[in-house]
Protein backbone atom coordinates (compact mmCIF):
# COMPACT_ATOMS: atom_id res chain seq x y z
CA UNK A 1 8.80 36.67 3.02
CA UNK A 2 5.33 38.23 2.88
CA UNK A 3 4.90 37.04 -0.70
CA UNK A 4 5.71 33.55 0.06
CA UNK A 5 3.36 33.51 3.26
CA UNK A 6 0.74 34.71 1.21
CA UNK A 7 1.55 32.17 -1.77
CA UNK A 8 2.35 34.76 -4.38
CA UNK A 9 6.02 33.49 -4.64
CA UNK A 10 7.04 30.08 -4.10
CA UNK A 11 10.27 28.66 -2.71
CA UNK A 12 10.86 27.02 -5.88
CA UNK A 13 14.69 27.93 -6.52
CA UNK A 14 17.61 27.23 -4.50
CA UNK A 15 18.63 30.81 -4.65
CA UNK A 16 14.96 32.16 -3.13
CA UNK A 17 15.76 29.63 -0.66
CA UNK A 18 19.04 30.70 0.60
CA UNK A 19 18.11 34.31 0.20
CA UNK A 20 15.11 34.05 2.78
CA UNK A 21 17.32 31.59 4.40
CA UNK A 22 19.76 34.42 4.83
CA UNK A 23 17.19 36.96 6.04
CA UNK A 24 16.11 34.52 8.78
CA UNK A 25 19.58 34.19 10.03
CA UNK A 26 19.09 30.26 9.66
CA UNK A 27 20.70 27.36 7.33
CA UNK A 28 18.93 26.63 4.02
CA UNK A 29 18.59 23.31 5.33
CA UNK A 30 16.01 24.36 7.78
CA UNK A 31 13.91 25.55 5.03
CA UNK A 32 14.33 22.52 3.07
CA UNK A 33 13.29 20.69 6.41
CA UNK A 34 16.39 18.91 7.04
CA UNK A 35 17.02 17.72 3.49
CA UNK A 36 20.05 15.76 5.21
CA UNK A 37 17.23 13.44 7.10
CA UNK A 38 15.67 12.94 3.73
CA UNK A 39 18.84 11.31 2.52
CA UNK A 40 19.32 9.14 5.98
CA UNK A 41 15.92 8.21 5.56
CA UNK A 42 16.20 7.07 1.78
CA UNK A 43 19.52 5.03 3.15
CA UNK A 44 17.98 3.46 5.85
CA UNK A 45 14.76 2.45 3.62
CA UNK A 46 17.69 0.82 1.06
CA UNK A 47 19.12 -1.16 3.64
CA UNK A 48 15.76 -2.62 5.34
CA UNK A 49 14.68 -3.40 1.37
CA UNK A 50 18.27 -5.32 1.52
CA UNK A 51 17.55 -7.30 4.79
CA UNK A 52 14.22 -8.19 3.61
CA UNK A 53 15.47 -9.21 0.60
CA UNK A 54 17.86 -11.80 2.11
CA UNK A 55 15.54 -12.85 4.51
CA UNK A 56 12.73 -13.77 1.31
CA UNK A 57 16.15 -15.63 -0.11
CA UNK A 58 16.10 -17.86 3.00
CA UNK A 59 15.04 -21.35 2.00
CA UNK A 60 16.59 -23.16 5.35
CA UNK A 61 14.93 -22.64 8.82
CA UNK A 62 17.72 -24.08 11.47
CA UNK A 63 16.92 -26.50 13.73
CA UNK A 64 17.92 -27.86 17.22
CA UNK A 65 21.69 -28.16 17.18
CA UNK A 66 22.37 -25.98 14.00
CA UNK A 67 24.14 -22.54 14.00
CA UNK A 68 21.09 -19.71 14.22
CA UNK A 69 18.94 -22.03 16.00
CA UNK A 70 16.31 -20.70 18.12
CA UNK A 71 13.31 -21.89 20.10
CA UNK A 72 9.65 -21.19 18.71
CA UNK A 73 7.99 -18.45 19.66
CA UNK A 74 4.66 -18.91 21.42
CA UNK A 75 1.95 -18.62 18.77
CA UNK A 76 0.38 -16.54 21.51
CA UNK A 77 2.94 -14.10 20.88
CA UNK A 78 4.05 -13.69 17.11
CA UNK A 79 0.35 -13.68 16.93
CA UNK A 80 0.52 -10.80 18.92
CA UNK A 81 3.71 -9.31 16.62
CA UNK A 82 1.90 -9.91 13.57
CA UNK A 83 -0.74 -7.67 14.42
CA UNK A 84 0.91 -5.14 15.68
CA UNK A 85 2.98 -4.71 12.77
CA UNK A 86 -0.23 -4.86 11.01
CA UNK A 87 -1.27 -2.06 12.47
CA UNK A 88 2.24 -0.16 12.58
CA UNK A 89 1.29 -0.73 8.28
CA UNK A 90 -2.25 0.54 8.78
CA UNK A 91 -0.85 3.74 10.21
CA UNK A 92 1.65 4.07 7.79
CA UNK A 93 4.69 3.46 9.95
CA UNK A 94 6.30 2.12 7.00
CA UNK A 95 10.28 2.65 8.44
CA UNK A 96 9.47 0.40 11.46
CA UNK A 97 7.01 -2.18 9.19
CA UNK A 98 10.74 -2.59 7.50
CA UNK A 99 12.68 -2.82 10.19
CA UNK A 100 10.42 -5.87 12.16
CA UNK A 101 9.54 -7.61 8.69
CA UNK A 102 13.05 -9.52 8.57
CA UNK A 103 12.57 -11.14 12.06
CA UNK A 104 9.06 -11.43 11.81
CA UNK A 105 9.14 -13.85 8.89
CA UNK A 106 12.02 -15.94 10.60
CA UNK A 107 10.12 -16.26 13.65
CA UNK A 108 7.15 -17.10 12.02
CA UNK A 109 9.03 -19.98 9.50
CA UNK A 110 10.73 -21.26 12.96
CA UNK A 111 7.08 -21.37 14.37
CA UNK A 112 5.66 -23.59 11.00
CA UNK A 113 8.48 -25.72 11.02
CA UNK A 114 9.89 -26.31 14.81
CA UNK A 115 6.89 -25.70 16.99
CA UNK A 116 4.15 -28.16 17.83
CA UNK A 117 1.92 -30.08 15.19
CA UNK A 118 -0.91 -28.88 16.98
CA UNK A 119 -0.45 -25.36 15.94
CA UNK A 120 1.30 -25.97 12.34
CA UNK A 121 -2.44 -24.35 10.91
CA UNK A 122 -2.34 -21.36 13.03
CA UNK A 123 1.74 -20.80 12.47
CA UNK A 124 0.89 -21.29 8.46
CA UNK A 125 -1.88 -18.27 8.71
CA UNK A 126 0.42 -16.62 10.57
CA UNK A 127 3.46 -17.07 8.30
CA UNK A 128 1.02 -16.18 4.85
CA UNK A 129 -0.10 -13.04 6.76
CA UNK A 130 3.62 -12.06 7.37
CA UNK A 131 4.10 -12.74 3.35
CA UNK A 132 1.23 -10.70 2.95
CA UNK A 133 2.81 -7.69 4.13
CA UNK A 134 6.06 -8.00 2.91
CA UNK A 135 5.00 -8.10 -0.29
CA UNK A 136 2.71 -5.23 -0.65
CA UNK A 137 5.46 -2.91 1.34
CA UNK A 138 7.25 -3.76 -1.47
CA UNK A 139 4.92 -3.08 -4.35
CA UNK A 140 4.93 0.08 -2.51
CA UNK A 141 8.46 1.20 -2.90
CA UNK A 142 8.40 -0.25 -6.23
CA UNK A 143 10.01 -3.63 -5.83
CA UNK A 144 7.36 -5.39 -7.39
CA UNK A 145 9.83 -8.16 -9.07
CA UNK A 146 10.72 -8.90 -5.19
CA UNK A 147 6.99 -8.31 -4.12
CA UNK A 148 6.31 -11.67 -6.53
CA UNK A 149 8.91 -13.69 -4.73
CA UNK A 150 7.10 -13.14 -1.61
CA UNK A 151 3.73 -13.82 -2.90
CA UNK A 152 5.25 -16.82 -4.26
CA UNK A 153 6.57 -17.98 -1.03
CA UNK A 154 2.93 -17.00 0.48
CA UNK A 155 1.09 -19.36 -2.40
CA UNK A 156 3.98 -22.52 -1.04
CA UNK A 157 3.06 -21.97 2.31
CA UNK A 158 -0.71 -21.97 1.71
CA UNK A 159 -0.22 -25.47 0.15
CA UNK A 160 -3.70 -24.80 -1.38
CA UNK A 161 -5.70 -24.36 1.21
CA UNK A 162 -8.70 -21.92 -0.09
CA UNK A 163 -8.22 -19.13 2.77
CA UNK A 164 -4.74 -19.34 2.61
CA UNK A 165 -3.90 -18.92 -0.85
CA UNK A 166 -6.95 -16.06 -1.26
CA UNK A 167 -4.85 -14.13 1.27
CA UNK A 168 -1.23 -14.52 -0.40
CA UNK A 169 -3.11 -13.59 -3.73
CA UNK A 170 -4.17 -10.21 -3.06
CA UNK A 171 -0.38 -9.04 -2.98
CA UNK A 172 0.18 -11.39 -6.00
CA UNK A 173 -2.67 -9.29 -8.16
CA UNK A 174 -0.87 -6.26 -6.60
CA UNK A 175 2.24 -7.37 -7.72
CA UNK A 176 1.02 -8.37 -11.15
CA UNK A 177 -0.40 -5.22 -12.00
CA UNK A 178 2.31 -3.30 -11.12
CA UNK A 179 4.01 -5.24 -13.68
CA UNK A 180 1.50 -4.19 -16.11
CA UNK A 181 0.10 -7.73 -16.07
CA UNK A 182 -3.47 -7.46 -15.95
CA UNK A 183 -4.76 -10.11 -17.46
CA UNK A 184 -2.68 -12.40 -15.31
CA UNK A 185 -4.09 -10.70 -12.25
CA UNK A 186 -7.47 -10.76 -13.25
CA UNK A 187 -7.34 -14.61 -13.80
CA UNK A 188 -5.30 -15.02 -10.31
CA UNK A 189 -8.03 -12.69 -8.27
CA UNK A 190 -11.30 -14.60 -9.58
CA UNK A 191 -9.99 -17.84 -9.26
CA UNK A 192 -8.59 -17.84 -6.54
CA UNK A 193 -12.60 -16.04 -5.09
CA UNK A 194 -14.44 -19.49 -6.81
CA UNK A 195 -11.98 -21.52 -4.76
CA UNK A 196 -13.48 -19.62 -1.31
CA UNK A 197 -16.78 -20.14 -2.91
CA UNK A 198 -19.05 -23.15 -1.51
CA UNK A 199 -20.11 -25.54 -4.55
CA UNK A 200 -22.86 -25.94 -5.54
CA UNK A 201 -24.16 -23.04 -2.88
CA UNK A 202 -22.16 -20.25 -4.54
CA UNK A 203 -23.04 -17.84 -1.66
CA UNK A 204 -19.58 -17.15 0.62
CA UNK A 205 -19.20 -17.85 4.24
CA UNK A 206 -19.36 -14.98 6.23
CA UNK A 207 -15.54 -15.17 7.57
CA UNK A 208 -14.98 -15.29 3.48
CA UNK A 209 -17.08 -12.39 2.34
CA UNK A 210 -14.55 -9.48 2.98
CA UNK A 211 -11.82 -11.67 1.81
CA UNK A 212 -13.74 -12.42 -1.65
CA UNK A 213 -15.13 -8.68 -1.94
CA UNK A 214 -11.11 -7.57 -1.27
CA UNK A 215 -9.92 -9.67 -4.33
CA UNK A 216 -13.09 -8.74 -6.33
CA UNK A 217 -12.07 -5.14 -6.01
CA UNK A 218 -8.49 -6.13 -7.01
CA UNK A 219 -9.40 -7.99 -10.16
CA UNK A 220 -11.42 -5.28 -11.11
CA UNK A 221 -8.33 -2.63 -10.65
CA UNK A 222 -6.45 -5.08 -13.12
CA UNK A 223 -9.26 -5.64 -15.97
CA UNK A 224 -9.80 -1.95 -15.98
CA UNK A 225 -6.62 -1.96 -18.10
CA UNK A 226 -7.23 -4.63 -20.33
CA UNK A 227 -11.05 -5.55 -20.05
CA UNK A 228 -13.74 -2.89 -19.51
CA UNK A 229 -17.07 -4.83 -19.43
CA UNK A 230 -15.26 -7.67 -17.03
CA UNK A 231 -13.70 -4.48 -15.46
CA UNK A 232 -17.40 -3.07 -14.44
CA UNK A 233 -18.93 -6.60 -13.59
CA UNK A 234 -16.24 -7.04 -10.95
CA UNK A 235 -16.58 -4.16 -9.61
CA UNK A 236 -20.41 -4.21 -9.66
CA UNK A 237 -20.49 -7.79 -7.42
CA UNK A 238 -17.71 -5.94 -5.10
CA UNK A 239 -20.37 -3.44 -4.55
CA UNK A 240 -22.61 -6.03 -4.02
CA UNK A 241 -20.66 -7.74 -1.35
CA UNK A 242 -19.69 -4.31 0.58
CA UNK A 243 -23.75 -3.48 1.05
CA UNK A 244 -24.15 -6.95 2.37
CA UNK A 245 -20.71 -6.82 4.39
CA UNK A 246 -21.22 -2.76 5.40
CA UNK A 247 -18.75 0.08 6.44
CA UNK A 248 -16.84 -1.78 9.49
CA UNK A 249 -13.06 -2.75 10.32
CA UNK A 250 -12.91 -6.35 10.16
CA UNK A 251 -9.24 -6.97 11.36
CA UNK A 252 -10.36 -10.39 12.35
CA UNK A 253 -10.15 -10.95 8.68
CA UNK A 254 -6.90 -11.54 8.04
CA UNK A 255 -6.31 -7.53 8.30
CA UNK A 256 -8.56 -6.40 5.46
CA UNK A 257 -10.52 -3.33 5.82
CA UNK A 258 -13.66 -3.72 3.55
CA UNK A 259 -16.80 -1.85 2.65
CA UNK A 260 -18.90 0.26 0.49
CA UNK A 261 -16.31 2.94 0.92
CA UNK A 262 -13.52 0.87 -0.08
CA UNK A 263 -15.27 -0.18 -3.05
CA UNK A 264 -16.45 3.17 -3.71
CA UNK A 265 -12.91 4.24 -3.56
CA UNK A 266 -11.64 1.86 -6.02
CA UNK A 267 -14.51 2.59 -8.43
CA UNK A 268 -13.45 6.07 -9.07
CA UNK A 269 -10.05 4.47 -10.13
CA UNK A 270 -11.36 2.26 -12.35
CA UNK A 271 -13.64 5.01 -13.43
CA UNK A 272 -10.75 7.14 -14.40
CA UNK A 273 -8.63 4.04 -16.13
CA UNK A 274 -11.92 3.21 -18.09
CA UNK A 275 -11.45 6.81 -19.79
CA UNK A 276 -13.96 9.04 -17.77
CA UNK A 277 -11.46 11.09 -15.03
CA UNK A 278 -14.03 13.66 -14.26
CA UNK A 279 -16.35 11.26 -13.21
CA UNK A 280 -13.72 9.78 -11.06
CA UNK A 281 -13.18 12.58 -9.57
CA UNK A 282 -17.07 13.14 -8.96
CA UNK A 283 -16.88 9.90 -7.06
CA UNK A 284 -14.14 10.27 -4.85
CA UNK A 285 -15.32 13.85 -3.31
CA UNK A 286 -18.32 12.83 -2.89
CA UNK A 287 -16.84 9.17 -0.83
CA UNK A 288 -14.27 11.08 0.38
CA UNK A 289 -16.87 13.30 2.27
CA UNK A 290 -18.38 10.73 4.18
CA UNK A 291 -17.33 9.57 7.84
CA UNK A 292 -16.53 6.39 6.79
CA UNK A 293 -13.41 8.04 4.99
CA UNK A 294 -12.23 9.19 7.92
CA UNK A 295 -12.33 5.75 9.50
CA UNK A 296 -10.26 4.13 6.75
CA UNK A 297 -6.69 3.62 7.46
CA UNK A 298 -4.27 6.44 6.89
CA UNK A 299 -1.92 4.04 4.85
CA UNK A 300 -5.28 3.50 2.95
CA UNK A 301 -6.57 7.09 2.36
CA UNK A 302 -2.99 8.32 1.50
CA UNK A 303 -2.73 5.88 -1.09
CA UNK A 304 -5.76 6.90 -2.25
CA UNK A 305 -4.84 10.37 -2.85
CA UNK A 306 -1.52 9.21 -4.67
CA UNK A 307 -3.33 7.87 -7.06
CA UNK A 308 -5.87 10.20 -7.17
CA UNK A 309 -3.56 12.70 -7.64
CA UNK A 310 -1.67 11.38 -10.68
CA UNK A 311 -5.71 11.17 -12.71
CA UNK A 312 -6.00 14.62 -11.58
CA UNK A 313 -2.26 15.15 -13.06
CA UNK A 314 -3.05 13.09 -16.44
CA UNK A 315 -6.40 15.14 -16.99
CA UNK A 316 -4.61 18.38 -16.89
CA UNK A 317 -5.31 19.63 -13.56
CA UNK A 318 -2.19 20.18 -11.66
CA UNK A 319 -3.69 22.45 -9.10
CA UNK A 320 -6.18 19.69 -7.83
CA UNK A 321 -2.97 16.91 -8.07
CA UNK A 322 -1.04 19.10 -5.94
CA UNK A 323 -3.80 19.64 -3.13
CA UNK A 324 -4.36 15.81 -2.97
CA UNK A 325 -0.29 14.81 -2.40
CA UNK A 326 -0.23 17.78 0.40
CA UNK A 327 -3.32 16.15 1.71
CA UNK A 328 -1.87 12.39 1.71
CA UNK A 329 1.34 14.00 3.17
CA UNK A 330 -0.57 15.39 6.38
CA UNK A 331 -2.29 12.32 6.54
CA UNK A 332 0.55 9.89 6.02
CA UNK A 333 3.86 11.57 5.71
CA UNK A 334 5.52 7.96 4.87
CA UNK A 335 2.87 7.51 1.68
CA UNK A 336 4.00 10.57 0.29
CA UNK A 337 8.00 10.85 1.60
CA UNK A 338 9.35 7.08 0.71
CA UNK A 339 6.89 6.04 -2.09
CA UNK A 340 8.10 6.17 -6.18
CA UNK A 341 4.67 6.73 -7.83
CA UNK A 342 4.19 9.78 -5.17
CA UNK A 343 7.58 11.52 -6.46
CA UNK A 344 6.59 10.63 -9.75
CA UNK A 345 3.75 12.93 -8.91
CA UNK A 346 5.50 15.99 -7.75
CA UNK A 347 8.11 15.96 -10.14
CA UNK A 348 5.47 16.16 -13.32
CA UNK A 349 3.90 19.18 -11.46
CA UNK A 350 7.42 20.48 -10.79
CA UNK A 351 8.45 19.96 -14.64
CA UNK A 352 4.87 21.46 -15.61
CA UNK A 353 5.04 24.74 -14.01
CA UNK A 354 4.71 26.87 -10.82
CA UNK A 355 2.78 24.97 -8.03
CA UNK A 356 1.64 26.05 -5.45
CA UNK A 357 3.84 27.30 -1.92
CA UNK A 358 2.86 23.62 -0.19
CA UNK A 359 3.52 21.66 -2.83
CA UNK A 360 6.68 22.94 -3.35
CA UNK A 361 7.26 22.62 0.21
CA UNK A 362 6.33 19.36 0.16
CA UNK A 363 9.08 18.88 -2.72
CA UNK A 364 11.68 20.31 -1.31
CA UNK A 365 11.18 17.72 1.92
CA UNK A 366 11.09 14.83 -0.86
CA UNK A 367 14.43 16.09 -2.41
CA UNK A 368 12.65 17.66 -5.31
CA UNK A 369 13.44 21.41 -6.50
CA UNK A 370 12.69 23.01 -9.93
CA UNK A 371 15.59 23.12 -12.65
């Protein structure tokens, strides 16, 4: 017990786990903190995927006389739901985001098609946001086949207004990409920042700027793959955009979070896809150091450190990969705990060689144990 406390042996072996289990006079499970609630919460994550799948298959809203027929909402109100599950997803409360998503986006299609013309713009923002959010919850847990269908949906409801359709395609270039699709992405992300763009001013309004700067950054995350020098000009007006736009939440804005941190942020991923990891890394200490880190999101910063950790992981430096998932796990337990690429993570530093005790703590909570 003394040499695991002190990290010089590490509860990575079933049998070191039941024999310290053993001298506590508690169940292994305790030490493998409640393994069983891992697997209930895997389940439970499965079956909210499967209700928001059927709900995104949902091409009829009922109306007045028809079986599941209910009254509007208020837009007052599912306003009010769609930003609180916003901010449920800023903080990472991923198991409830689920859970409300399903009646969320009926409420909100009942609202675009059944409540009054007056409010049919409003109930469309509403309804794209609600798309919005599906959709990157499910590029998350690596359903990003069923993250398009959402985006699609998103781009139909938009019917091509500029605002509209910007916001539904920053989960489509997330979607994309996770599909390896780059160049697709790319093409969606700028075109769809000339549409928000004034002609022949070329200068954005300032309710567009974070919007445009947001899908700068995420056409630059897709050239880096496919097209350095358009890769580094993207990112270069982004920065541009955040000096002008500066370090503050602007949840007005259709719940985007943007500023020279952000783009900072993204930069050191793009730094590291462009072939220069160490640099990357240079970059996010040093913006990860700042206050305006620890303003970001926690859904944001954890995500960060995901992928952070896997360019620590591909540049042979498990030790620093490790420290950044045990980080995003005390920061957002749900980035780490639900998430594919974050197990992806921990089980090349499992398969690599001793970690550390907390990472293989943090394993052992995921499900994960050495061979």
């Amino acid at each position: 017990m003394d040499k695991v406390e002190r990290g010089l042996r590490t509860l990575d072996r079933l049998s070191v786990l039941e024999t310290v289990a053993a001298v506590l006079g508690v169940a292994p499970e305790v030490l493998l903190a409640r393994e069983t609630r891992r697997g209930e919460l895997v389940a439970g994550i499965a079956a909210a995927v499967k209700q928001l799948r059927a709900a995104l298959a949902c091409y009829h809203t009922p109306g007045p006389g028809e079986a599941g027929w209910r009254p509007p909402l208020p837009l007052e109100e599912l306003d009010r739901r769609v930003t609180y599950v916003w901010m449920a997803y800023r903080h990472a409360h991923h198991s409830q985001v689920l859970r409300m998503l399903p009646d969320l986006l009926a409420d909100a299609h009942q609202a675009r098609d059944h409540g009054a013309p007056t409010g049919s713009a409003r109930a469309a923002d509403l309804l794209v946001r609600t798309y919005r959010l599906a959709a990157q919850m499910l590029v998350k847990l690596g359903e990003a086949h069923l993250a398009w269908l959402a985006t699609d949906r998103a781009m139909a409801t938009a019917a091509g207004d500029p605002r509209r359709t910007a916001i539904a395609t920053i989960p489509l270039v997330q979607a994309l990409r996770a599909l390896e699709e780059g160049r697709l992405a790319m093409i969606a992300a700028t075109t769809a920042v000339r549409r928000l763009t004034p002609y022949p001013s070329h200068a954005f309004p300032p309710d567009h700027l974070a919007l445009a700067g947001t899908l700068l950054v995420e056409a630059a995350l897709a050239a880096a793959g496919t097209d350095s020098a358009a890769a580094r000009n993207l990112i270069d007006h982004a920065t541009h955009l955040a000096e002008v736009h500066g370090n503050r939440p602007d949840h007005d804005n259709n719940d985007i979070e943007y500023g020279p941190t952000v783009v900072a942020l993204a930069r050191a991923l793009i730094t590291a896809d462009l072939g220069d990891p160490h640099q990357a890394a240079i970059i996010h200490k040093h913006t990860a150091n700042g206050d305006a880190w620890n303003r970001l999101p926690a859904e944001h910063r954890a995500a960060h450190l995901i992928d952070i950790a896997r360019i620590h992981l591909d540049s042979g430096n498990p030790r620093a990969a490790g420290r950044a998932l045990v980080t995003a796990d005390r920061i957002a337990a749900a980035e780490t705990r639900i998430r594919p690429a974050a197990r992806a993570v921990l089980t090349a530093l499992l398969r690599d060689g001793p970690a550390d005790a907390d990472v293989t703590r943090l394993a052992a909570i995921i499900g994960l144990t050495h061979p």
